[in-house]
Every structure is written in C-alpha cells, then in structure tokens.
N, C-alpha and C. Protein backbone atom coordinates (compact mmCIF):
# COMPACT_ATOMS: atom_id res chain seq x y z
N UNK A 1 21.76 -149.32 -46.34
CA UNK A 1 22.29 -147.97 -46.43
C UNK A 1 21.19 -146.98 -46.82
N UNK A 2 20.09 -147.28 -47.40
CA UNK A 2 19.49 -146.78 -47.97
C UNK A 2 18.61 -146.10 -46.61
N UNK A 3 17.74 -146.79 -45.88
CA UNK A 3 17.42 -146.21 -44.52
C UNK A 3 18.41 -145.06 -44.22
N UNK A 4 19.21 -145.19 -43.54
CA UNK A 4 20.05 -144.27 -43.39
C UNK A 4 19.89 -142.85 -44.21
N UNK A 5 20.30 -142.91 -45.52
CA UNK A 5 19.94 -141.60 -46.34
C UNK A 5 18.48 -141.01 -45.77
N UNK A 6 17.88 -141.86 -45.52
CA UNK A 6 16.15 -141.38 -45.80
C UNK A 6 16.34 -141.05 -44.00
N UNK A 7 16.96 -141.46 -43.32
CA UNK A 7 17.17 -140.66 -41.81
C UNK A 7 17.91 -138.91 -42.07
N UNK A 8 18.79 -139.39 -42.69
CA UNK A 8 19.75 -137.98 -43.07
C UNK A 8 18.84 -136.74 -43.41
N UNK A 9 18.09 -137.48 -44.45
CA UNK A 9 17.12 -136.22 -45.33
C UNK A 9 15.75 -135.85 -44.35
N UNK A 10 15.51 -136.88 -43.44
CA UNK A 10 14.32 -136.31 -42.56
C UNK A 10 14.90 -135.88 -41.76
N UNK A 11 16.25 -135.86 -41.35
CA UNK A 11 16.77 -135.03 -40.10
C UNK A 11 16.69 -133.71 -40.41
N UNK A 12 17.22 -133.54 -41.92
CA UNK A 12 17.62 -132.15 -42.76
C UNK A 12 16.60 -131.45 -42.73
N UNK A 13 15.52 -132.33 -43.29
CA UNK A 13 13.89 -131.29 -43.70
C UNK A 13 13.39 -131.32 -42.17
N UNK A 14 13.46 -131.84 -41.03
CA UNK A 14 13.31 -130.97 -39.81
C UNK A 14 14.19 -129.88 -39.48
N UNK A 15 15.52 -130.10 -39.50
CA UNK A 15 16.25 -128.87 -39.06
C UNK A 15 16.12 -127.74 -40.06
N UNK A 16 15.40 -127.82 -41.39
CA UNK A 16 15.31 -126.73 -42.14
C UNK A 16 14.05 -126.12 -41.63
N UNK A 17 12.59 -127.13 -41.62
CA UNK A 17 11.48 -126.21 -41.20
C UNK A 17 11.71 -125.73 -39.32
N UNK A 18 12.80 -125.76 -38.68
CA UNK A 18 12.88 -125.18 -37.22
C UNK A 18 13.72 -124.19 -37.66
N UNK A 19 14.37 -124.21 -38.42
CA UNK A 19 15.20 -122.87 -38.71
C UNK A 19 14.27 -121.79 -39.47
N UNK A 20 13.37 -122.23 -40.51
CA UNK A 20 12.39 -121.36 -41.02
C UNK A 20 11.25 -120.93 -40.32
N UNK A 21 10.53 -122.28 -39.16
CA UNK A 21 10.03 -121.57 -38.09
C UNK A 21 10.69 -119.73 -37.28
N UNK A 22 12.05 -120.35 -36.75
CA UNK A 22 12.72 -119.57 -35.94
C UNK A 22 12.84 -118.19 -37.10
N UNK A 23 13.20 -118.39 -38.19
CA UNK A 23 13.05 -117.08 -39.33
C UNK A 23 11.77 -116.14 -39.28
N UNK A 24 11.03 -116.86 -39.46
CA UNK A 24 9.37 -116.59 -39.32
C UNK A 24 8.92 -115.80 -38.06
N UNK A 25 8.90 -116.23 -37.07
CA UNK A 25 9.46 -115.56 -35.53
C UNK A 25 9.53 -114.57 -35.60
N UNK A 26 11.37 -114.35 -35.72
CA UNK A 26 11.97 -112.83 -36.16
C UNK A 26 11.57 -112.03 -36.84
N UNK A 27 10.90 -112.09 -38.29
CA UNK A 27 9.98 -111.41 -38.99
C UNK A 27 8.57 -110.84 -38.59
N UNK A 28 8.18 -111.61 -37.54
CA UNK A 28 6.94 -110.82 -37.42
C UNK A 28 7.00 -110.50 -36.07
N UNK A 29 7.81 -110.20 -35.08
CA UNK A 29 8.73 -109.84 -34.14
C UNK A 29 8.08 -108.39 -34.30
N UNK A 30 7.02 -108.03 -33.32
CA UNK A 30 6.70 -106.45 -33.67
C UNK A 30 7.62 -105.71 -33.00
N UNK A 31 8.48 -106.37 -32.01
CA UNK A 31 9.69 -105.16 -31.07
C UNK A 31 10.54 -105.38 -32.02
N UNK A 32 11.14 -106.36 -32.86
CA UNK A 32 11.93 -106.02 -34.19
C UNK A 32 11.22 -104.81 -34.61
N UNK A 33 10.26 -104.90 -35.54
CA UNK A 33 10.49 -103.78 -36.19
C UNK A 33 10.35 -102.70 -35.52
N UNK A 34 9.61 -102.56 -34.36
CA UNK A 34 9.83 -100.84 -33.98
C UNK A 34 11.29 -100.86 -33.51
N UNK A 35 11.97 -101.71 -33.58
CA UNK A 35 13.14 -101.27 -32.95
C UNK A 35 14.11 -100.91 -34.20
N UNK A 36 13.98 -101.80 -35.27
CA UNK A 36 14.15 -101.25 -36.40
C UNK A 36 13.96 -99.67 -37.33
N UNK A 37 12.58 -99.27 -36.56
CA UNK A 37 12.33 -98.26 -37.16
C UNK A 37 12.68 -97.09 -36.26
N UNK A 38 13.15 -97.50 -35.07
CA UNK A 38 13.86 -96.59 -34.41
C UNK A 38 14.94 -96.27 -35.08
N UNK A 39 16.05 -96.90 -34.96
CA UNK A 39 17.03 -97.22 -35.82
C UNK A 39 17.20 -96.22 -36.91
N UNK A 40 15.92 -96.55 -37.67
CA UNK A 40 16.06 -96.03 -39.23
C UNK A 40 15.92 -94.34 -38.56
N UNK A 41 15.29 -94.07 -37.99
CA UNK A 41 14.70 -92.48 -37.69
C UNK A 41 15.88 -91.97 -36.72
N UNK A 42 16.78 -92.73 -36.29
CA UNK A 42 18.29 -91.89 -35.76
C UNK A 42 19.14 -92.01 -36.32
N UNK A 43 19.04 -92.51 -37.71
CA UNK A 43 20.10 -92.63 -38.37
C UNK A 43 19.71 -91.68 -39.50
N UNK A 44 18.46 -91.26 -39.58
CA UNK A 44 18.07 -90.21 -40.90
C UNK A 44 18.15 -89.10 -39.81
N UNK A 45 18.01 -88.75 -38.58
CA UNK A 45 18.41 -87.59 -37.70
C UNK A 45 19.87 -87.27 -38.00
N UNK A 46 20.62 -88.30 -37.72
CA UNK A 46 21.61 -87.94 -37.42
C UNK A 46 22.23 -87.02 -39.00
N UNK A 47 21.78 -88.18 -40.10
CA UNK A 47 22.29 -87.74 -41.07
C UNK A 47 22.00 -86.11 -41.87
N UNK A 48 21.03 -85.98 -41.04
CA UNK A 48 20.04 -84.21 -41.66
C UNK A 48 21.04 -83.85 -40.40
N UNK A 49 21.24 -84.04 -39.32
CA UNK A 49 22.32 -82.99 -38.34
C UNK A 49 23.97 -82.77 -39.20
N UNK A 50 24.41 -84.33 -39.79
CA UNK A 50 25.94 -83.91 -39.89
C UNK A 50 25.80 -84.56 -41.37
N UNK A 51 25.18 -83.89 -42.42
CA UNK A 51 25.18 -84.01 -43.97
C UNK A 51 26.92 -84.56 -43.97
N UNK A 52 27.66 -83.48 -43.93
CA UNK A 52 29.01 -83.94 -44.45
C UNK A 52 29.73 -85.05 -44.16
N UNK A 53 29.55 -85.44 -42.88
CA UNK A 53 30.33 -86.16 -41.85
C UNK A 53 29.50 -87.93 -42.34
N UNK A 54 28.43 -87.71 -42.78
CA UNK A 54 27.83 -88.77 -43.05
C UNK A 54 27.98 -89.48 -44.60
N UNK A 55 28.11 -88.00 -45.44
CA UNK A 55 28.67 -88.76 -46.98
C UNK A 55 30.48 -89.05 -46.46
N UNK A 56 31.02 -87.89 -45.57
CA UNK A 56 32.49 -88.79 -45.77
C UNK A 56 32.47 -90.22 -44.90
N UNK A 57 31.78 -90.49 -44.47
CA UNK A 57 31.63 -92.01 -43.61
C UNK A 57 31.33 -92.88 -44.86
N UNK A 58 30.10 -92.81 -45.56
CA UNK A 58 29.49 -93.28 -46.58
C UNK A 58 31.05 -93.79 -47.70
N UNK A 59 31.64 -92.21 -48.02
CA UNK A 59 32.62 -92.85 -49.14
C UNK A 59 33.85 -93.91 -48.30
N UNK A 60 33.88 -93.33 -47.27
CA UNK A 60 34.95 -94.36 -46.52
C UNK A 60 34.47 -95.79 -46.38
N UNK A 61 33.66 -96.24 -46.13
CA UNK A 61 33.31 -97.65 -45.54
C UNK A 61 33.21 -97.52 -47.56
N UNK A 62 32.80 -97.04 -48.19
CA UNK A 62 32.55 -97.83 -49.70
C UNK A 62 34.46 -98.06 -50.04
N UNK A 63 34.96 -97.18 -49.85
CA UNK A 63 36.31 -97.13 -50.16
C UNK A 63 37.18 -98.37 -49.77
N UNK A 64 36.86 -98.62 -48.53
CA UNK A 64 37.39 -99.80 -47.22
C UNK A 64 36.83 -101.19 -47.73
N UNK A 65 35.56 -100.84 -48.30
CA UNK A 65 34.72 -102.36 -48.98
C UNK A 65 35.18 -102.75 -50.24
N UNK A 66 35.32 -101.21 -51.23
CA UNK A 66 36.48 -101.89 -52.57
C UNK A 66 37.42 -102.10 -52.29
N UNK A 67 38.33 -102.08 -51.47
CA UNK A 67 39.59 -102.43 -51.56
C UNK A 67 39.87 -104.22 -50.72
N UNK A 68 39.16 -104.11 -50.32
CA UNK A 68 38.84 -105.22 -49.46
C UNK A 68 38.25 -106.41 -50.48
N UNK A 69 37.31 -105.89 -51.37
CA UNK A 69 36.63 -107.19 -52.49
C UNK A 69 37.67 -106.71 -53.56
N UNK A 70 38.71 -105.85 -53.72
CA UNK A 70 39.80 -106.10 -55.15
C UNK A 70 40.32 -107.43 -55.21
N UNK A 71 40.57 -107.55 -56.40
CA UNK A 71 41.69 -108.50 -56.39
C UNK A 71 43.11 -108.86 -56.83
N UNK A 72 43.41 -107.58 -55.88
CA UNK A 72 44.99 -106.90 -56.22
C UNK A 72 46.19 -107.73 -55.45
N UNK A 73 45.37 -109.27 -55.14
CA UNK A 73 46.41 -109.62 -54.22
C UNK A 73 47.75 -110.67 -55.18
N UNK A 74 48.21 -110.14 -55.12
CA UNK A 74 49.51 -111.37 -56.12
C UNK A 74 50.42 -111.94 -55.79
C-alpha cells in the first residue's frame, strides 16, 4: 500500500508544478497585462464621465454582496 501513496503524492506534486507552470504563463502574459491595463483606463474613463452613476453602481453591488454574505437566513 505504501507504493501506492508515494504514486498518489508524485501524481499530486506533478499536477501542482503544471498548474503553477500554467499560473506562471498567465502572469507574465504581456497581452494580459496590456489588456488589463486597458481595462483599468476604461473603467477610470468611464468613471471621470459618469461620477454618480458609478458610486450608485459601487453602493449597489456592495449592498447586493452584504446581503448575500448576511446571515439572516433562519
């Protein structure tokens, strides 16, 4: 039985370093980040165009997220 475990755990510590490979990847992914930083620069546009419209979005999704993590259920 003991083999076995020691298959289990080398299966594990490969499928962990291909998943941290594949992590690694994505992180240094330079069309990630410019696409990211696109992102960030139409979403700070948008928010200098519609100030108001963007804090009442802001309190809504926070509003929608507390009520959602309460724990008012009985």
């Amino acid at each position: 039985m003991i083999p076995m475990n020691e298959e289990i755990l080398e299966n594990l510590n490969n499928r962990l370093d291909n998943a941290l490979d594949r992590g690694r990847q994505i992180v240094d992914d330079d069309e990630l980040a410019e696409r990211i930083e696109e992102l960030k620069l139409r979403a700070e546009s948008f928010i200098r165009k519609n100030p108001l419209k963007s804090v009442a979005g802001g309190l809504l999704v926070g509003y929608i997220i507390g009520k959602m993590l309460s724990s008012d259920e009985e």
